[in-house]
Protein backbone atom coordinates (compact mmCIF):
# COMPACT_ATOMS: atom_id res chain seq x y z
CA UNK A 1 -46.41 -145.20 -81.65
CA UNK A 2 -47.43 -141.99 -83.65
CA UNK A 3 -48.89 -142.86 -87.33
CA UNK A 4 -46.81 -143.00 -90.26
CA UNK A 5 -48.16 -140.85 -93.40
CA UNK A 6 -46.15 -141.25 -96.62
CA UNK A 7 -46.61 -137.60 -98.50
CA UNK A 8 -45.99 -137.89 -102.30
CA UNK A 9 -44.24 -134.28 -103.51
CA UNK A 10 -44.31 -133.64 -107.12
CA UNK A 11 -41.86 -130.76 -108.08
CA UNK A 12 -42.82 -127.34 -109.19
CA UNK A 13 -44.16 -127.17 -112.27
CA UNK A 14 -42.56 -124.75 -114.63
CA UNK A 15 -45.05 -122.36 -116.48
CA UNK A 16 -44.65 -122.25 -119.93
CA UNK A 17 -46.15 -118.83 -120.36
CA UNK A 18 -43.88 -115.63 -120.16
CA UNK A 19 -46.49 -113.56 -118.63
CA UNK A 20 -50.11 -113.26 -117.85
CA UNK A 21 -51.30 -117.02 -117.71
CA UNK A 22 -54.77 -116.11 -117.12
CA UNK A 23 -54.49 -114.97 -120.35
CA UNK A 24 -53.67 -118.42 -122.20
CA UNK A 25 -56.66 -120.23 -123.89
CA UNK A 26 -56.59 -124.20 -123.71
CA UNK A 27 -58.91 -126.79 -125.24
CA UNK A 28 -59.80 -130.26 -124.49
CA UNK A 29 -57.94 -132.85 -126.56
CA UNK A 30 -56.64 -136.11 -126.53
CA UNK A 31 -53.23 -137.62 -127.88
CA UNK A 32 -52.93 -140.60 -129.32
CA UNK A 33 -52.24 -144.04 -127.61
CA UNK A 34 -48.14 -144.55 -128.88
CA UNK A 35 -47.10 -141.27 -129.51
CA UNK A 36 -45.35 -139.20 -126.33
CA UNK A 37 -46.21 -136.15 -126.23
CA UNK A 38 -44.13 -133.26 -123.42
CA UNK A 39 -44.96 -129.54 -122.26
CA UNK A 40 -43.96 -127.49 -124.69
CA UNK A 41 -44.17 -129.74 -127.67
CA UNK A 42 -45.43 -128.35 -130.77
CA UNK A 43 -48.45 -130.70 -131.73
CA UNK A 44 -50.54 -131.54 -134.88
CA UNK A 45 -53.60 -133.34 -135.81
CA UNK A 46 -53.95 -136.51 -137.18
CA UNK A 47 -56.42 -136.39 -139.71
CA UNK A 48 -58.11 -139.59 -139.62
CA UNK A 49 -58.58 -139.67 -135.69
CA UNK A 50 -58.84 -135.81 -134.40
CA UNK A 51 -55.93 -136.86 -132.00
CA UNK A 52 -52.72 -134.95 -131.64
CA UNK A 53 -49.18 -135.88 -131.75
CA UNK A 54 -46.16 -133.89 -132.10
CA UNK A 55 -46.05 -132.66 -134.92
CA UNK A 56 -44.62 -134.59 -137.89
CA UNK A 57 -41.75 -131.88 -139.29
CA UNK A 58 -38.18 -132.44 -139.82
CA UNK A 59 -35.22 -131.13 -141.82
CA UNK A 60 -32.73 -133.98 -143.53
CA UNK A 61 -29.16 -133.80 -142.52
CA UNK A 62 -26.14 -135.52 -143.28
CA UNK A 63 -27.00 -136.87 -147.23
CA UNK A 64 -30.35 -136.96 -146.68
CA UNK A 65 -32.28 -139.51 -148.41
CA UNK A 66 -31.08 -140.88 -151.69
CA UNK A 67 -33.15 -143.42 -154.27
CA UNK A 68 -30.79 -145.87 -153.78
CA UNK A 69 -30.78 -146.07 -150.02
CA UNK A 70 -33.93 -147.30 -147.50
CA UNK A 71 -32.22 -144.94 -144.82
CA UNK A 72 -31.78 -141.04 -144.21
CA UNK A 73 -30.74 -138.89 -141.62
CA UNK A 74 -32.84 -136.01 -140.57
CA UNK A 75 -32.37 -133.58 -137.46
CA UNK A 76 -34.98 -134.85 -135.01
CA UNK A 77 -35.80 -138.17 -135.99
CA UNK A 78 -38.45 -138.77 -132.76
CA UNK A 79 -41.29 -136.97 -134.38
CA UNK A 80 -41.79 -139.89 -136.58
CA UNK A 81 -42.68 -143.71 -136.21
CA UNK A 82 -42.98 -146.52 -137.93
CA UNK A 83 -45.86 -146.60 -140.51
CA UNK A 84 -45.58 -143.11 -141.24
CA UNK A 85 -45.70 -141.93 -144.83
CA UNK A 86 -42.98 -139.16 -145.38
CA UNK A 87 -43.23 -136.48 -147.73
CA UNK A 88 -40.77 -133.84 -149.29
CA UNK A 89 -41.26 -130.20 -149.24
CA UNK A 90 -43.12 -130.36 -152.42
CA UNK A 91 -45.93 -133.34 -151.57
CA UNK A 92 -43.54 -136.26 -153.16
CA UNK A 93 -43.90 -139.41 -151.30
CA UNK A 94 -40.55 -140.05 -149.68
CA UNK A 95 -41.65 -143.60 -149.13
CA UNK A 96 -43.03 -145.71 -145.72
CA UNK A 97 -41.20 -145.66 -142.62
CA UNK A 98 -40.27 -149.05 -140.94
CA UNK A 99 -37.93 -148.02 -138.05
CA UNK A 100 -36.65 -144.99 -136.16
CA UNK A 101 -33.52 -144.63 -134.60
CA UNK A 102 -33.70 -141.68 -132.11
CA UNK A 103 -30.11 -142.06 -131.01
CA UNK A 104 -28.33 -141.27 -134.43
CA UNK A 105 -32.00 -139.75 -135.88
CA UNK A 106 -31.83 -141.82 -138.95
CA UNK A 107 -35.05 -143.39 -140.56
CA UNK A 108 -35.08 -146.59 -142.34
CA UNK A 109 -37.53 -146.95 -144.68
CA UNK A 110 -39.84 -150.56 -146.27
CA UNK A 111 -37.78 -149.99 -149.39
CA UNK A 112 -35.46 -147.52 -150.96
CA UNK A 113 -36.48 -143.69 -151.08
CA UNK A 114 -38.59 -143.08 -153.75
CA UNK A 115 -37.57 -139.42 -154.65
CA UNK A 116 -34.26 -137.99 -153.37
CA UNK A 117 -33.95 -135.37 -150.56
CA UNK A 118 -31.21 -133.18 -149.23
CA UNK A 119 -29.92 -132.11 -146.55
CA UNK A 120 -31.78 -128.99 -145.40
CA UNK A 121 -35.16 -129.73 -146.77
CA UNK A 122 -38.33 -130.79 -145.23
CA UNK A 123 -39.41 -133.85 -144.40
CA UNK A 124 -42.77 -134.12 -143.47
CA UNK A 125 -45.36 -136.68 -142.15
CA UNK A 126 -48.49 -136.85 -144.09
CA UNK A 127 -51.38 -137.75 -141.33
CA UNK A 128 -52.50 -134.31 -140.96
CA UNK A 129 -49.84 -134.01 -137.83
CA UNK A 130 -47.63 -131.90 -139.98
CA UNK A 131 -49.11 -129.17 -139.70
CA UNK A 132 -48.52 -127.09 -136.20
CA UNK A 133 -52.06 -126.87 -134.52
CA UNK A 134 -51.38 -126.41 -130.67
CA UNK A 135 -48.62 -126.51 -128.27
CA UNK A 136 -48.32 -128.98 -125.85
CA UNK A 137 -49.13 -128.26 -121.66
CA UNK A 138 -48.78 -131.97 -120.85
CA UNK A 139 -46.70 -134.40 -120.95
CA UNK A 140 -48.13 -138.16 -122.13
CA UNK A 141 -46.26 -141.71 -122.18
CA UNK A 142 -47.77 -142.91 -124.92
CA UNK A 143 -49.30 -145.89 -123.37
CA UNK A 144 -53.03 -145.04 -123.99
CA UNK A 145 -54.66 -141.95 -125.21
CA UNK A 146 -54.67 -139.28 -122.50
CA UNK A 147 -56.62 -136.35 -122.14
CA UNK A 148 -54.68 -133.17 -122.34
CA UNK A 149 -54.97 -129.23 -122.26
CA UNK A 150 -53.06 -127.73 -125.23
CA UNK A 151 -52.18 -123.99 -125.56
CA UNK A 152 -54.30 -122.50 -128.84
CA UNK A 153 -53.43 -118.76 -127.57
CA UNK A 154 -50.90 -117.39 -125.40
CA UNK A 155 -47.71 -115.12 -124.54
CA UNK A 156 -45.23 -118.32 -124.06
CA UNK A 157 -41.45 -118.33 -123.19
CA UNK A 158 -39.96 -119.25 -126.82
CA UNK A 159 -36.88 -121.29 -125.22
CA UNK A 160 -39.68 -123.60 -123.43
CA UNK A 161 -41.10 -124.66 -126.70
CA UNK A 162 -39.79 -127.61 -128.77
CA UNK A 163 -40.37 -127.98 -132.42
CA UNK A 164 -41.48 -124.19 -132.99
CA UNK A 165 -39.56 -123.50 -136.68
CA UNK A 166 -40.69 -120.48 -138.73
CA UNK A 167 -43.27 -123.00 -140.12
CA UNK A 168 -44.74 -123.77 -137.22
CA UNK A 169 -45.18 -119.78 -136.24
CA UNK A 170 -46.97 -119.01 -139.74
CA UNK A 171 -48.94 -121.76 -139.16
CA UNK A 172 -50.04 -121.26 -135.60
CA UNK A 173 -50.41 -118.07 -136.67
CA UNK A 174 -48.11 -116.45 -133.96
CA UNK A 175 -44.32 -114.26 -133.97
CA UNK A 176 -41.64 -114.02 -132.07
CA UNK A 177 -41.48 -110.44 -129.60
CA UNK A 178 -39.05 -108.77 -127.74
CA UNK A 179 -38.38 -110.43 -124.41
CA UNK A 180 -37.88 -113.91 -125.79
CA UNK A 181 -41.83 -114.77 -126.03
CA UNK A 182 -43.64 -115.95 -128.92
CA UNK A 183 -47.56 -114.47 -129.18
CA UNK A 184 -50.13 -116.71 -131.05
C-alpha cells in the first residue's frame, strides 16, 4: 500500500501593494493580546505598551451620543472595546466604554455620556491607538500578542485598506494617486 501524505494548501495571498512590492518598507511589531488585527487594517499605537491595534477612530451615526443616554451609535463600532476611554473631536472625555455591539455598532458606556456628540463627528479612543501609525500586512486573532510586519511606506491598492479616512492619510503622511493607490 503506497503512503498517504496529507498536503495542507493555504490560498493565494492577495498583495496589498498596487505595484512594486520590493518597494514597501515593513517593521517589526507586535499587536496586542485581545485586539484582532487583518491585512489592510489601519493600525495605531497604544501608548502605554508600544503595541498596535487598529486604530481607535470612528464617526457617530444615528443620534450619536447624548448626556442622558449610556449608549451611542457610531459607524464602525469594532475598533473599540471595553475599557476604552472615548473622546470627541475636541479632547472631551465622552466617558468609559463597557460593551460593544459590532452587529448594530452601538457602544454602551459605565454611565451616561458625559458631553454630547453628533452624528458625523469623531469619536476617538484615547490610548495613543488613535492616531494612524502603520497599516496592517497580517492578520491576528487576538488570542496572544503576535508578531507582525506592518506597512510604514508603500504604493498600496486604496480599496484593500480598511479604516484609511482623510485623517488617517494626513497622519500617515500619504495621498491618494491616480490608479486607485494611496502613496505614504
Amino acid at each position: 500500500m503506497p503512503p498517504t501524505e496529507l498536503v495542507k494548501t493555504f490560498p493565494a495571498r492577495d498583495n496589498l501593494e498596487a505595484v512594486r512590492a520590493d518597494l514597501a518598507v515593513r517593521v517589526p511589531a507586535v499587536v496586542a493580546s485581545g485586539f484582532i488585527v487583518l491585512r489592510g487594517d489601519v493600525a495605531g499605537v497604544i501608548s502605554a505598551s508600544s503595541k498596535l491595534r487598529r486604530r481607535t477612530r470612528a464617526v457617530a451615526a444615528g443620534e450619536g451620543f447624548d448626556t442622558d443616554a449610556a449608549t451611542g451609535e457610531v459607524d464602525d463600532a469594532s475598533v473599540f472595546k471595553a475599557g476604552d476611554v472615548l473622546k470627541d473631536g475636541t479632547g472631551a472625555t465622552i466617558g468609559t466604554v463597557q460593551s460593544v455591539n459590532t452587529m448594530t455598532n452601538v457602544i454602551t458606556l459605565t454611565g451616561n455620556a458625559a458631553v454630547a456628540v453628533a452624528a458625523d463627528a469623531e469619536v476617538l479612543g484615547s490610548d495613543g491607538s488613535q492616531v494612524a501609525a502603520a497599516i496592517s500586512d497580517d492578520e491576528t486573532d487576538g488570542t496572544a500578542d503576535a508578531n507582525v510586519s506592518p506597512i510604514i511606506s508603500a504604493l498600496l491598492d486604496e480599496a484593500k485598506l480598511r479604516g484609511l479616512d482623510a485623517t488617517a492619510k494626513t497622519q500617515l503622511g500619504g495621498v491618494s494617486v491616480v490608479g486607485g493607490i494611496f502613496k505614504f
